[in-house]
PDB file of N, CA and C in Angstrom:
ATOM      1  N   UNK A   1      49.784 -41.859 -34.448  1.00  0.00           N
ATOM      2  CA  UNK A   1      49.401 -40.469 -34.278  1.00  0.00           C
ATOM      3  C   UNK A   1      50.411 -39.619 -35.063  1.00  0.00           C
ATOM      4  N   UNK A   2      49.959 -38.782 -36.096  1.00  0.00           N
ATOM      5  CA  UNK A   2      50.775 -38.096 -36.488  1.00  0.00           C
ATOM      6  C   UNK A   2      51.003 -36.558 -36.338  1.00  0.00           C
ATOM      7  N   UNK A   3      50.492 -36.143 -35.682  1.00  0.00           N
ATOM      8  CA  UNK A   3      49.932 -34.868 -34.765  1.00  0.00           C
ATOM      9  C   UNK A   3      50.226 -34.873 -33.048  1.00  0.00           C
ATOM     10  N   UNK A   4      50.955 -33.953 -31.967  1.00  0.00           N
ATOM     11  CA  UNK A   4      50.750 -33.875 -31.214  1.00  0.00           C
ATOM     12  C   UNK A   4      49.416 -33.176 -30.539  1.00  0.00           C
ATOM     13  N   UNK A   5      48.919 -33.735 -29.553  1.00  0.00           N
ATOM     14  CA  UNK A   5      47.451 -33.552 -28.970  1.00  0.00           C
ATOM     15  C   UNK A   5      47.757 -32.758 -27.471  1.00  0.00           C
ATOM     16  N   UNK A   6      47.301 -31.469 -27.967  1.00  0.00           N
ATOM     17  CA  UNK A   6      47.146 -30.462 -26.518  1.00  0.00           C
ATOM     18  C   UNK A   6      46.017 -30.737 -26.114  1.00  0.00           C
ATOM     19  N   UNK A   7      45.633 -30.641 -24.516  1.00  0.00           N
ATOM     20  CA  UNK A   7      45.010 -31.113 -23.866  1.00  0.00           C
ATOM     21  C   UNK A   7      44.860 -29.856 -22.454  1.00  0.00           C
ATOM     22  N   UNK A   8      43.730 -29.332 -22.665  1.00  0.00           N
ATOM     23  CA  UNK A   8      43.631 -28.497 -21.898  1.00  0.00           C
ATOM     24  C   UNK A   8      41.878 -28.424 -20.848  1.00  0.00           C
ATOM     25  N   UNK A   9      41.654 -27.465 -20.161  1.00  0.00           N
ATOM     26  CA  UNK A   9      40.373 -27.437 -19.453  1.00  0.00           C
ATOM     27  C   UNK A   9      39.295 -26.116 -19.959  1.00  0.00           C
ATOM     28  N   UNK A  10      40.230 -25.337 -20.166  1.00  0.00           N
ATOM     29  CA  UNK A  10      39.043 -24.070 -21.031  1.00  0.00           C
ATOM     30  C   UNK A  10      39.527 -22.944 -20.477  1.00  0.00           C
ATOM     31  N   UNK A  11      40.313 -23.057 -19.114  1.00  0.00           N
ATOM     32  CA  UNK A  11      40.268 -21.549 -18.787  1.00  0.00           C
ATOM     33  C   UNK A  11      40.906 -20.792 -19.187  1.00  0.00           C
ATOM     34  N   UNK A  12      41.286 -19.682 -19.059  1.00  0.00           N
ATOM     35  CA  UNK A  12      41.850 -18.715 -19.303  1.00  0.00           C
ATOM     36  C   UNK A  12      43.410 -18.907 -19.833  1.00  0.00           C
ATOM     37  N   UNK A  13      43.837 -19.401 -18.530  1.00  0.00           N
ATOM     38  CA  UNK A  13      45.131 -19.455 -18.902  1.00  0.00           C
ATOM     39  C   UNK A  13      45.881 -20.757 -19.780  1.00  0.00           C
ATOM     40  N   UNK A  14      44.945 -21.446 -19.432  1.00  0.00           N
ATOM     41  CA  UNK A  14      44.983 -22.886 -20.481  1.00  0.00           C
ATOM     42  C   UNK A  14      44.925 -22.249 -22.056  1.00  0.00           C
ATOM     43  N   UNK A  15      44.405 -21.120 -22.332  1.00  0.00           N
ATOM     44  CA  UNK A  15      43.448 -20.776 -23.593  1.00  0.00           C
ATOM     45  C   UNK A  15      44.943 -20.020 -24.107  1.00  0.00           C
ATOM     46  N   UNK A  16      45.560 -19.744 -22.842  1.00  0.00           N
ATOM     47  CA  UNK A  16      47.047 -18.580 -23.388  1.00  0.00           C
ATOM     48  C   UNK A  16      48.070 -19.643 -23.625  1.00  0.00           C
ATOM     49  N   UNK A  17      47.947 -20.928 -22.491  1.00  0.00           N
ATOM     50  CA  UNK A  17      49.037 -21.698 -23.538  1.00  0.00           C
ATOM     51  C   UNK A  17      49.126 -22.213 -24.623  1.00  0.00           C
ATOM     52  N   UNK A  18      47.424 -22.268 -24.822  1.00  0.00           N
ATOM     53  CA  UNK A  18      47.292 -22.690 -26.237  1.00  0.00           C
ATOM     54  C   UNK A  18      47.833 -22.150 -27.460  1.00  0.00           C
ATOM     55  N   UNK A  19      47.616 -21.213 -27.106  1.00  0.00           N
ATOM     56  CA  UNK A  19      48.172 -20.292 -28.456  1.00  0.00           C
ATOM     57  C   UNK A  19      49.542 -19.824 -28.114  1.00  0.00           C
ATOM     58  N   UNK A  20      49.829 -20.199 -27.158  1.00  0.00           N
ATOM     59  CA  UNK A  20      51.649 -20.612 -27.213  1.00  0.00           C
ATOM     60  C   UNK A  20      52.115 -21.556 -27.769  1.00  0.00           C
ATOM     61  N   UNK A  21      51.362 -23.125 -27.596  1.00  0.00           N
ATOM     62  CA  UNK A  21      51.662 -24.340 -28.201  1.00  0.00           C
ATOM     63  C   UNK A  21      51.596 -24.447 -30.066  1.00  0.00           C
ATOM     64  N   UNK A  22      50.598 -23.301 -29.951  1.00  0.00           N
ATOM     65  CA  UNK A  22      50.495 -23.434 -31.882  1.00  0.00           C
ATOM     66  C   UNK A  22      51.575 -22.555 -31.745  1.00  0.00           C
ATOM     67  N   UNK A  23      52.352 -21.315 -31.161  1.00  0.00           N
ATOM     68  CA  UNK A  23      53.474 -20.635 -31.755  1.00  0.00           C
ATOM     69  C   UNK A  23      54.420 -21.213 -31.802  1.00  0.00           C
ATOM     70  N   UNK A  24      54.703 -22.328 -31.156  1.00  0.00           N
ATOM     71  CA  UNK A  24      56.166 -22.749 -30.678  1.00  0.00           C
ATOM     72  C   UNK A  24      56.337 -24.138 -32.276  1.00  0.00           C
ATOM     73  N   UNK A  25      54.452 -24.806 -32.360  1.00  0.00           N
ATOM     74  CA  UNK A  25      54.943 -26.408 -33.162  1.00  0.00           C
ATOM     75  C   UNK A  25      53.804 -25.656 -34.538  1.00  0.00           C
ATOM     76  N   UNK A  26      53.235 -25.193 -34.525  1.00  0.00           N
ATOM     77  CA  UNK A  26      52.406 -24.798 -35.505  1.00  0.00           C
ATOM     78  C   UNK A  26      51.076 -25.067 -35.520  1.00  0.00           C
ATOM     79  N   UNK A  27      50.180 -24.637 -35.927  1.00  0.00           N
ATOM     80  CA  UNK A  27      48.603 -24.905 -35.901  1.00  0.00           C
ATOM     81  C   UNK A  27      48.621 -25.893 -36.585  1.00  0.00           C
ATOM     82  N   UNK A  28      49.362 -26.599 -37.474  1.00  0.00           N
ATOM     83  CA  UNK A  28      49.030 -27.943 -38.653  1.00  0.00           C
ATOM     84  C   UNK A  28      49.728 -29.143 -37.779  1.00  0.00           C
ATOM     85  N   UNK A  29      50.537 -28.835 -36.883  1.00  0.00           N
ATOM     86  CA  UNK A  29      51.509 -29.884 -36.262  1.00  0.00           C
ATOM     87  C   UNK A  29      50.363 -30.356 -35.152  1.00  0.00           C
ATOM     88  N   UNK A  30      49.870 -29.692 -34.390  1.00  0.00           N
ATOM     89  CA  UNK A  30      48.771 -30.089 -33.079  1.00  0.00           C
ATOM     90  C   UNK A  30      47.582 -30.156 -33.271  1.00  0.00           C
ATOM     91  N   UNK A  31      46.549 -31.082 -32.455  1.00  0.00           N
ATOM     92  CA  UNK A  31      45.683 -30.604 -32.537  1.00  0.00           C
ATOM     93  C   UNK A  31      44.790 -30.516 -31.000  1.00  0.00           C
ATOM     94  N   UNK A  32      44.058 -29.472 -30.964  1.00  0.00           N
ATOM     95  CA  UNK A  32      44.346 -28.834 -29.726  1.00  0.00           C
ATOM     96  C   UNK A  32      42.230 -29.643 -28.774  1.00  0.00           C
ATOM     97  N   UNK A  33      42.775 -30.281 -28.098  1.00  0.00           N
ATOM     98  CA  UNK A  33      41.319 -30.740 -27.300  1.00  0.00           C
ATOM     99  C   UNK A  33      41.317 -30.064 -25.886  1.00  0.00           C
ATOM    100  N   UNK A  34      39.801 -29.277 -25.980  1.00  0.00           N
ATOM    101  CA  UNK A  34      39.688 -28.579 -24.873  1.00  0.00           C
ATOM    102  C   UNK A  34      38.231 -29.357 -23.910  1.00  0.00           C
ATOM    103  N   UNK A  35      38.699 -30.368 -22.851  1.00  0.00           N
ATOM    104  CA  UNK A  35      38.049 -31.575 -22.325  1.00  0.00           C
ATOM    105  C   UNK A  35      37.279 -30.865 -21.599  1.00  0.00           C
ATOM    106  N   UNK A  36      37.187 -29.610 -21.229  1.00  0.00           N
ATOM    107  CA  UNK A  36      35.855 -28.732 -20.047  1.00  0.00           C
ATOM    108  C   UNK A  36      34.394 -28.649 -21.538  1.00  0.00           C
ATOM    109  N   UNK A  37      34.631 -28.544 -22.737  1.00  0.00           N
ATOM    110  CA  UNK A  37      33.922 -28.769 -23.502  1.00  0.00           C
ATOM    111  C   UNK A  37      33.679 -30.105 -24.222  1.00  0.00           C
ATOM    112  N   UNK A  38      34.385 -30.676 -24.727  1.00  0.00           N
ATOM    113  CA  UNK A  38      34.778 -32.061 -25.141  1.00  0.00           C
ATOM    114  C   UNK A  38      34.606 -33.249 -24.243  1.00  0.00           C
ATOM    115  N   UNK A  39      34.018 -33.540 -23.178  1.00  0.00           N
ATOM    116  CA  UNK A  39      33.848 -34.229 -21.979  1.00  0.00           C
ATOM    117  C   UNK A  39      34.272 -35.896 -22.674  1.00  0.00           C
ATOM    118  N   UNK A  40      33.721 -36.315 -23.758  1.00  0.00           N
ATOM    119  CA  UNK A  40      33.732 -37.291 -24.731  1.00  0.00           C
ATOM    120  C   UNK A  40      35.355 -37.689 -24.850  1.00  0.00           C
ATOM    121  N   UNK A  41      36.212 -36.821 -24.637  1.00  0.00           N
ATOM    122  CA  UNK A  41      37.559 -37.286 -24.768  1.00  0.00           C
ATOM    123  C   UNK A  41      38.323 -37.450 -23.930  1.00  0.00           C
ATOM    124  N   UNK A  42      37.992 -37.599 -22.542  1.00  0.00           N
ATOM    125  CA  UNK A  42      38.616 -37.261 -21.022  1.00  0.00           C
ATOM    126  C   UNK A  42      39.464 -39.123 -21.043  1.00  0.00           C
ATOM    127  N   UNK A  43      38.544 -39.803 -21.490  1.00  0.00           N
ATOM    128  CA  UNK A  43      39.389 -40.988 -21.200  1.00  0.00           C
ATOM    129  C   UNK A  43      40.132 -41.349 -22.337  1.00  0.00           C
ATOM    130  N   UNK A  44      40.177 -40.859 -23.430  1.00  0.00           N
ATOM    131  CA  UNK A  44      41.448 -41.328 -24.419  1.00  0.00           C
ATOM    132  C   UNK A  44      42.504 -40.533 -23.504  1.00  0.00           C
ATOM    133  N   UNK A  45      42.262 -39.227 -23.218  1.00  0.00           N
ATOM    134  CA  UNK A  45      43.395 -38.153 -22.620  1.00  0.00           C
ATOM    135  C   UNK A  45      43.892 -39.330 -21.668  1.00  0.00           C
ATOM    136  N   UNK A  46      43.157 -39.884 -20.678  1.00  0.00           N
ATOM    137  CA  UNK A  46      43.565 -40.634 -19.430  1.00  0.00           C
ATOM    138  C   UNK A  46      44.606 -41.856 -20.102  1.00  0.00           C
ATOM    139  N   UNK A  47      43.648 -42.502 -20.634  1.00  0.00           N
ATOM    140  CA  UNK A  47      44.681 -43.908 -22.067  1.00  0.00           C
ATOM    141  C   UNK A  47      45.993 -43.340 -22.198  1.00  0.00           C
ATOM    142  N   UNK A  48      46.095 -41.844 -22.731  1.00  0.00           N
ATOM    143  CA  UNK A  48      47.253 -41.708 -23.347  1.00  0.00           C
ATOM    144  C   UNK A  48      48.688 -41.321 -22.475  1.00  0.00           C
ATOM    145  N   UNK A  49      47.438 -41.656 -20.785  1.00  0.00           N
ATOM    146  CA  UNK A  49      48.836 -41.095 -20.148  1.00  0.00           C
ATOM    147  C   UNK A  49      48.844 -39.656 -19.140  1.00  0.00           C
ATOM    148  N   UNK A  50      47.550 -39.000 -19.583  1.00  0.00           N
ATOM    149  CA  UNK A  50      47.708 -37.270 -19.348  1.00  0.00           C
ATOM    150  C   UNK A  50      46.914 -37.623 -17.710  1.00  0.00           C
ATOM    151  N   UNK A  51      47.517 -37.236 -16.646  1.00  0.00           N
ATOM    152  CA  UNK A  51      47.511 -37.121 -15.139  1.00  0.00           C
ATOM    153  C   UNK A  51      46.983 -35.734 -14.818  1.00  0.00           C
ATOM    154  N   UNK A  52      47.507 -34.743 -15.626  1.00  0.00           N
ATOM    155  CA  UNK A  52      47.208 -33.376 -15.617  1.00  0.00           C
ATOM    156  C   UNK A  52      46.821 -32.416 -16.997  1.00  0.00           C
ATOM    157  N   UNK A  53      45.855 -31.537 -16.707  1.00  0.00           N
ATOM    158  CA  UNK A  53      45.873 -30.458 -17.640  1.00  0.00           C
ATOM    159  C   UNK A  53      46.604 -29.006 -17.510  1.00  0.00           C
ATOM    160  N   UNK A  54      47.124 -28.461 -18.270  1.00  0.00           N
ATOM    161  CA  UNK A  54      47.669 -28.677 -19.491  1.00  0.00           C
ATOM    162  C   UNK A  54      48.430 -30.100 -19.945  1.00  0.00           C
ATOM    163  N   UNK A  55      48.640 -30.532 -20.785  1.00  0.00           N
ATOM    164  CA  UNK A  55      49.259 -31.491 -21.295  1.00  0.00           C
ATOM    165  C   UNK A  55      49.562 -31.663 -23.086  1.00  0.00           C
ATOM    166  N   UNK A  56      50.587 -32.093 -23.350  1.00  0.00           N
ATOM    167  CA  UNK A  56      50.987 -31.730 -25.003  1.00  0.00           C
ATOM    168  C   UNK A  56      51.058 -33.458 -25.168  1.00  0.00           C
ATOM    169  N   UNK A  57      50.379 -34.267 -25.322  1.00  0.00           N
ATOM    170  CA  UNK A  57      51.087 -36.004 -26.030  1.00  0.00           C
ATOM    171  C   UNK A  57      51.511 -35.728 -27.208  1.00  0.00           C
ATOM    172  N   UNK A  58      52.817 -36.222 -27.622  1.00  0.00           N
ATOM    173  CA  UNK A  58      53.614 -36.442 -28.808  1.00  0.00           C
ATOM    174  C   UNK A  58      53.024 -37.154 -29.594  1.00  0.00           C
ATOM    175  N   UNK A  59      53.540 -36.871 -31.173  1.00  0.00           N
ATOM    176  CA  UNK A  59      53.190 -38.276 -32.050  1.00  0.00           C
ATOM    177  C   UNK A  59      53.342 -38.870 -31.448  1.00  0.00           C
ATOM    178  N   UNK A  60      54.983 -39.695 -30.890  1.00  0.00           N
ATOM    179  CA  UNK A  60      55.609 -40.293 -30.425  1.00  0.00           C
ATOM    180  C   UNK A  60      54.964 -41.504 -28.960  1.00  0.00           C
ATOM    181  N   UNK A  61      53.791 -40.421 -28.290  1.00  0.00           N
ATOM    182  CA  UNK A  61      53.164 -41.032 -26.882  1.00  0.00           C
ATOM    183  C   UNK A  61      53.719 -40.156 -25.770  1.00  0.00           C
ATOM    184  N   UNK A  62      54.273 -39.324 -25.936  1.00  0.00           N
ATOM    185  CA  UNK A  62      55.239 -38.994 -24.981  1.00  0.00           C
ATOM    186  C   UNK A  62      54.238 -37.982 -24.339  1.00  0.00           C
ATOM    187  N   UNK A  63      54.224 -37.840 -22.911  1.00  0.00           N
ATOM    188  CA  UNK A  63      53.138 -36.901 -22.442  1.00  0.00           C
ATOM    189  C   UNK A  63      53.997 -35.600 -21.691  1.00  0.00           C
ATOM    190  N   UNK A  64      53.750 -34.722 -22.152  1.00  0.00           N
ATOM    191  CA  UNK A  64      54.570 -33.453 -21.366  1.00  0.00           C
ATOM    192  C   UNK A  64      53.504 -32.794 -20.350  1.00  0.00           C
ATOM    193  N   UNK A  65      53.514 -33.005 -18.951  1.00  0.00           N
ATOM    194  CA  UNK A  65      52.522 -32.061 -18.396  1.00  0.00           C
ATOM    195  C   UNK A  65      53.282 -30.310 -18.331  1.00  0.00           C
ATOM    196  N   UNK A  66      52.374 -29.128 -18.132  1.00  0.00           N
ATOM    197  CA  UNK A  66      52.768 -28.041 -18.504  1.00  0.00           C
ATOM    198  C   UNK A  66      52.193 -27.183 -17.552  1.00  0.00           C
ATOM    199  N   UNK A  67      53.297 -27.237 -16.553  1.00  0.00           N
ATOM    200  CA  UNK A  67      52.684 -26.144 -15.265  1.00  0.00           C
ATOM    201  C   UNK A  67      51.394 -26.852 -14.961  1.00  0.00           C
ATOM    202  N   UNK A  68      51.384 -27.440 -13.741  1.00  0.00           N
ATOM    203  CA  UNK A  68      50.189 -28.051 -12.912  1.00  0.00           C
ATOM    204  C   UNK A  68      49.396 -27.202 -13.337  1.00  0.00           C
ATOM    205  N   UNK A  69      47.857 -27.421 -13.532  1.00  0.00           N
ATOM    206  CA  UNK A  69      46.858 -26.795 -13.930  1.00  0.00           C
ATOM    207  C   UNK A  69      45.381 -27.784 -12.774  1.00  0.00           C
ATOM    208  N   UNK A  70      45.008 -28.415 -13.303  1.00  0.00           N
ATOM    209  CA  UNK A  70      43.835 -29.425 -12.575  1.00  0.00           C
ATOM    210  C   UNK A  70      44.531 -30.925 -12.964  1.00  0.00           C
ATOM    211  N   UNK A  71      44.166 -31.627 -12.050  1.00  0.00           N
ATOM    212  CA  UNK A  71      43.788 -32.873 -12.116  1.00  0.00           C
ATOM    213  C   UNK A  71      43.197 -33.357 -12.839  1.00  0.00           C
ATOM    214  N   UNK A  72      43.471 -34.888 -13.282  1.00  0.00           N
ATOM    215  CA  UNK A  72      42.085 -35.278 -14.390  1.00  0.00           C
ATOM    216  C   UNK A  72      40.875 -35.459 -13.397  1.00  0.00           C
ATOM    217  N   UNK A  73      40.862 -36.079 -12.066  1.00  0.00           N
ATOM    218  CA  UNK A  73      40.114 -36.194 -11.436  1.00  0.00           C
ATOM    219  C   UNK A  73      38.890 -35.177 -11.036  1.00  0.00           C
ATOM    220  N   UNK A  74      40.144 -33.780 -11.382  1.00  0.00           N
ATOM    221  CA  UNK A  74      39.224 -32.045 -11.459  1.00  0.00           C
ATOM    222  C   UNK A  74      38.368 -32.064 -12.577  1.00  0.00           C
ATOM    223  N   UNK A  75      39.013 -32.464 -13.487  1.00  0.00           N
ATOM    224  CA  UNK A  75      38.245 -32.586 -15.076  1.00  0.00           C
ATOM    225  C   UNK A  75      37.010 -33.441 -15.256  1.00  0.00           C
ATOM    226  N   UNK A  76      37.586 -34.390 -14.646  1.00  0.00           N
ATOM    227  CA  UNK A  76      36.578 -35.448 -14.568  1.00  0.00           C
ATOM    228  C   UNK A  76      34.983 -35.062 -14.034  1.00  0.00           C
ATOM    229  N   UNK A  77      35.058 -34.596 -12.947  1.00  0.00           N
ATOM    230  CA  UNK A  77      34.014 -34.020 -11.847  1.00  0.00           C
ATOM    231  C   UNK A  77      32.830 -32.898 -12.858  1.00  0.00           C
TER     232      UNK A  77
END
């Protein structure tokens, strides 16, 4: 992976960290999956580790959750 993968649900405030996460690493560094639309990607998110949304995975694998948001289990549903 040469890109970190934000991982969010759609709402509101998910939508404000987003565009915190491109201020902080850049819009070319991330790329940003929003799984309340994207339903198709809920289990790579799960593979890679992500327990919760918000979530940033590193190139690296490394999973940062970001202020409890939902469950994947919420996501899931």
């Amino acid at each position: 992976m040469s890109k970190s993968i934000f991982y969010h649900a759609g709402c509101s405030v998910y939508l404000s960290a987003e565009h915190d996460v491109i201020d902080l690493i850049g819009h070319s560094n991330v790329q940003i999956v929003n799984l309340g639309t994207d339903k198709s990607r809920i289990d790579e998110a799960v593979k890679a580790g992500v327990k919760s949304v918000p979530a940033l995975v590193t190139p690296n694998g490394n999973v940062l959750h970001i202020n409890f948001g939902a469950s994947m289990a919420d996501v899931i549903r």
